[in-house]
Protein backbone atom coordinates (compact mmCIF):
# COMPACT_ATOMS: atom_id res chain seq x y z
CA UNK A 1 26.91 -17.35 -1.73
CA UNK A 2 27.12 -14.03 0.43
CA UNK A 3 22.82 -14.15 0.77
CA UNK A 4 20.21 -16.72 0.22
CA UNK A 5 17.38 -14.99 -1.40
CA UNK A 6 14.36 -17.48 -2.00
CA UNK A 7 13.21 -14.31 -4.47
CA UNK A 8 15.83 -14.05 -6.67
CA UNK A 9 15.10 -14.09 -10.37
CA UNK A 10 11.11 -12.57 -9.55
CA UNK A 11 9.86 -9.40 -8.65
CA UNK A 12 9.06 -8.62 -4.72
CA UNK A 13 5.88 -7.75 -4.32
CA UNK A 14 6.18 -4.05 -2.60
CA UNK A 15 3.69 -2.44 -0.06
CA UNK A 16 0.85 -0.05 -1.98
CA UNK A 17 -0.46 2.92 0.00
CA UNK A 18 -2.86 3.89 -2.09
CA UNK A 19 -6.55 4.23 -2.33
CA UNK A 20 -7.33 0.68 -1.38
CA UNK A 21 -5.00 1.01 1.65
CA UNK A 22 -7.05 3.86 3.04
CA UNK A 23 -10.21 1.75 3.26
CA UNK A 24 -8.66 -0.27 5.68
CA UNK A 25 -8.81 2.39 8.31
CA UNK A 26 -9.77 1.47 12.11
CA UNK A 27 -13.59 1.28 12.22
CA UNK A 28 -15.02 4.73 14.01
CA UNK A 29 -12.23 6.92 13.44
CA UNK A 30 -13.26 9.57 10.64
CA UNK A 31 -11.76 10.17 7.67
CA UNK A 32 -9.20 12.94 7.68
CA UNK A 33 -9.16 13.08 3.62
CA UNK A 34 -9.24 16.68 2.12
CA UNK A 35 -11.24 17.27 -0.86
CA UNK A 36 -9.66 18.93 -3.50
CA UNK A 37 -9.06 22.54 -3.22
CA UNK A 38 -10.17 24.74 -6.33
CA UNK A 39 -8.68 28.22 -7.44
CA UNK A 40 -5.84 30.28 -7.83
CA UNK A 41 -2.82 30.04 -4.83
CA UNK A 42 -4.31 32.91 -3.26
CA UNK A 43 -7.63 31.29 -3.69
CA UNK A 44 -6.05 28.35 -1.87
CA UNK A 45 -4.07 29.96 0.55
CA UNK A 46 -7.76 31.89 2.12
CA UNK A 47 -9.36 28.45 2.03
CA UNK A 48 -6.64 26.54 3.73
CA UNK A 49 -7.24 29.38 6.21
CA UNK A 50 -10.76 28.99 6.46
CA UNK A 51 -10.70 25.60 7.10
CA UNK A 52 -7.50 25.93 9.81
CA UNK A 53 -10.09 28.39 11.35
CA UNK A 54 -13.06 25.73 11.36
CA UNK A 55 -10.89 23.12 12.71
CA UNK A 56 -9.88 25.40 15.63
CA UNK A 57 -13.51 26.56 16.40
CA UNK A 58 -14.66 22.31 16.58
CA UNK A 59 -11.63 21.81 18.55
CA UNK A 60 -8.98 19.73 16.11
CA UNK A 61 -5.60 21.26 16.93
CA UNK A 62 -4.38 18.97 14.69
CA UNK A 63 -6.25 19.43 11.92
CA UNK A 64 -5.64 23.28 12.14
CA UNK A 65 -2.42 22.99 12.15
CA UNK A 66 -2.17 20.90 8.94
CA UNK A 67 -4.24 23.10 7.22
CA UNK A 68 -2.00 26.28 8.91
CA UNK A 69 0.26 24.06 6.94
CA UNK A 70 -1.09 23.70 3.47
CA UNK A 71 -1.98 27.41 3.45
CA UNK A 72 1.53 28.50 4.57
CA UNK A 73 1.94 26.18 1.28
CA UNK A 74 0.11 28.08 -1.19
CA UNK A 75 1.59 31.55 0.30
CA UNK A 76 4.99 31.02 -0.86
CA UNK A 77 3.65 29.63 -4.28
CA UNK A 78 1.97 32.78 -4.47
CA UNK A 79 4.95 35.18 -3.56
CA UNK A 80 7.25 32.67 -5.58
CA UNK A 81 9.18 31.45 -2.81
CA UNK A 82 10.41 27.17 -3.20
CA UNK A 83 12.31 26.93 0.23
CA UNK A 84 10.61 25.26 3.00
């Protein structure tokens, strides 16, 4: 017997990291969820902008940055580019 597995023969239970996991988030620190975006790509691609903008002015590098991201994202849907 090369491994003793006490659950062989039922299924492991795996991690889920989904909604309910996000509600148990460190008390005080904000939620960094986007809501969804609406539009075309190039409709996207200005908003993503916007917000990278608005997150620079209140002084969230990060934040800018993902949303630099996510609009870099939705420019090379809209000039049909797939490579990263």
């Amino acid at each position: 017997m090369p491994f003793d597995n006490p659950a062989s023969g039922r299924a492991r239970r795996q991690p889920w990291f989904g909604k309910a996991a996000q509600g148990q988030a460190v008390q005080g620190a904000p939620a960094r969820a986007h809501p969804k975006v609406n539009g075309s790509a190039q409709q996207k691609h200005a908003q993503w902008l916007a917000r990278a903008a608005d997150a620079e002015r209140s002084g969230d590098a990060i934040e800018a940055e993902t949303c630099r991201q996510h609009a870099e994202h939705w420019f090379r849907v809209t000039h049909g580019r797939n490579d990263p």
